[in-house]
Protein backbone atom coordinates (compact mmCIF):
# COMPACT_ATOMS: atom_id res chain seq x y z
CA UNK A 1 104.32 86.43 75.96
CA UNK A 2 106.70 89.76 76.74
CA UNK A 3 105.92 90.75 80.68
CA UNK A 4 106.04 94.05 81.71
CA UNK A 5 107.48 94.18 84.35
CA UNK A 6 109.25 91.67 86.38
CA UNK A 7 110.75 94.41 88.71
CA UNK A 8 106.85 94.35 90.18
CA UNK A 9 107.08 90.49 90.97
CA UNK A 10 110.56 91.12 92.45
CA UNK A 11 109.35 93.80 94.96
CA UNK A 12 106.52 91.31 95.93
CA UNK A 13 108.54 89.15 96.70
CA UNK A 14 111.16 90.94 98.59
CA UNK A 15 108.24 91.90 101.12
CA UNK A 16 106.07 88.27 100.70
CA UNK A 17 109.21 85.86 100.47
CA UNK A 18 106.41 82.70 100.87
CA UNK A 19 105.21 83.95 97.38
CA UNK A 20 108.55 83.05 95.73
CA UNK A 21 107.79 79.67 94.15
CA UNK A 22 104.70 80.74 92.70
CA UNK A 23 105.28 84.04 91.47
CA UNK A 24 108.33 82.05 89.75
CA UNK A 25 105.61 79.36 88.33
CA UNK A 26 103.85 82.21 86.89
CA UNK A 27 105.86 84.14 85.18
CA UNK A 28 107.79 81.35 83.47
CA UNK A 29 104.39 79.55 82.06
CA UNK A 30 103.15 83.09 81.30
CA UNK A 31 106.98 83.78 79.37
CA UNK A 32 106.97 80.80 77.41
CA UNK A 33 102.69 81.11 76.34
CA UNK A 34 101.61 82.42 73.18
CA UNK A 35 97.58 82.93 74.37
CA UNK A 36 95.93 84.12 71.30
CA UNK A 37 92.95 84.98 73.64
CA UNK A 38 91.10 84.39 76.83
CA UNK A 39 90.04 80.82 75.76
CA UNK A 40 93.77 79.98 75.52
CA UNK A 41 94.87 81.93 78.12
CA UNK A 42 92.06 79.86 80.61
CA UNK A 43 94.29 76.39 79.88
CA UNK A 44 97.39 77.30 80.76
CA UNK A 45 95.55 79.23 83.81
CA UNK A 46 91.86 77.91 85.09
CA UNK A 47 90.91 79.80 87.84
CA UNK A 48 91.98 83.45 85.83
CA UNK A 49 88.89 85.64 85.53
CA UNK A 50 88.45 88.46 82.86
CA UNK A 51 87.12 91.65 84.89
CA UNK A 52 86.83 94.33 81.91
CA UNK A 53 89.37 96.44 80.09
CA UNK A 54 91.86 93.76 79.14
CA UNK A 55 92.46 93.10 82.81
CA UNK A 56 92.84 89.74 84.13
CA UNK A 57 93.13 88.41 87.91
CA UNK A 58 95.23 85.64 88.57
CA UNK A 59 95.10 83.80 91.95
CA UNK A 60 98.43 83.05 93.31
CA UNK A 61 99.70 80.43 95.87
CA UNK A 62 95.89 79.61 96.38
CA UNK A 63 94.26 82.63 96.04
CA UNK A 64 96.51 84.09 98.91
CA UNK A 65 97.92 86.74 96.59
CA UNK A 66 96.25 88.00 93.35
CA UNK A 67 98.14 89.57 90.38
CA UNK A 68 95.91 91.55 88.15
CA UNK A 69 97.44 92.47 84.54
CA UNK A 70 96.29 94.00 81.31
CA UNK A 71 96.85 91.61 78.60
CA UNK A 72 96.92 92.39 75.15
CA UNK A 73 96.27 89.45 73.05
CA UNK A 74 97.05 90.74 69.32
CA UNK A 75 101.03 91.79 70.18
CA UNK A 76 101.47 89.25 72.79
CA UNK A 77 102.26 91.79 75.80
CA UNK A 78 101.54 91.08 79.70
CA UNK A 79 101.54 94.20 81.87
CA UNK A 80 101.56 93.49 85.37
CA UNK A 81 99.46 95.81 87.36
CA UNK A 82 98.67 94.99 90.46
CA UNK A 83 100.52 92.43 93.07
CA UNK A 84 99.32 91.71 96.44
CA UNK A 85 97.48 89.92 98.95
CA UNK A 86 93.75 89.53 98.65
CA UNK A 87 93.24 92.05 101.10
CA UNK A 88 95.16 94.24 99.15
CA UNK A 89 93.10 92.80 96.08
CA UNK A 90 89.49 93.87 97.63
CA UNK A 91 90.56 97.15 97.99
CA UNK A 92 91.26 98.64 94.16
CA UNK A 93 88.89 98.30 91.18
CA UNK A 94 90.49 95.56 88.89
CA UNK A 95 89.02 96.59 85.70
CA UNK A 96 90.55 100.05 86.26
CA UNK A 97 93.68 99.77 87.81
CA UNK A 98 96.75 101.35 85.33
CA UNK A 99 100.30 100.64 84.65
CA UNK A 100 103.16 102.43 86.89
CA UNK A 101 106.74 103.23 85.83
């Protein structure tokens, strides 16, 4: 899959260095997938849940941090738009949060 953009995992990590490893983790199995759809998506990730509009949450380092991102399935494009912790997380609507530059 093509992610968009690793500059946002960076940044997380710069200010959540314990999140390091994972974040890694993710993006490389997320890199080298080729999800054709949620199904798909689901084995490489099992506790991911679909919240509307293409968005996905993914729990990271144990649910401590969660990384929503609108996936499109058809050209094989990750957008990463939200990092943070899941305090952070309870605080934006996941099924509308858009893309920044």
């Amino acid at each position: 899959m093509v992610t968009i953009s690793k500059a946002a995992l960076r940044n997380f990590i710069v200010r959540h260095p314990d999140s390091a490893g994972s974040m890694d983790q993710w993006y490389a199995v997320t890199k080298e997938a080729d999800w054709k759809d949620f199904a798909a998506l689901k084995k490489s990730f099992n506790s991911t849940d679909a919240v509307g509009n293409d968005r996905y949450v993914f729990n990271i380092r144990g649910n401590t941090y969660r990384l929503i991102a609108l996936i499109i399935f058809k050209v094989r494009t990750v957008y990463i738009l939200f990092v943070g912790t899941h305090k952070e997380y309870d605080e934006v609507d996941a099924a509308n949060v858009t893309f920044k530059k």
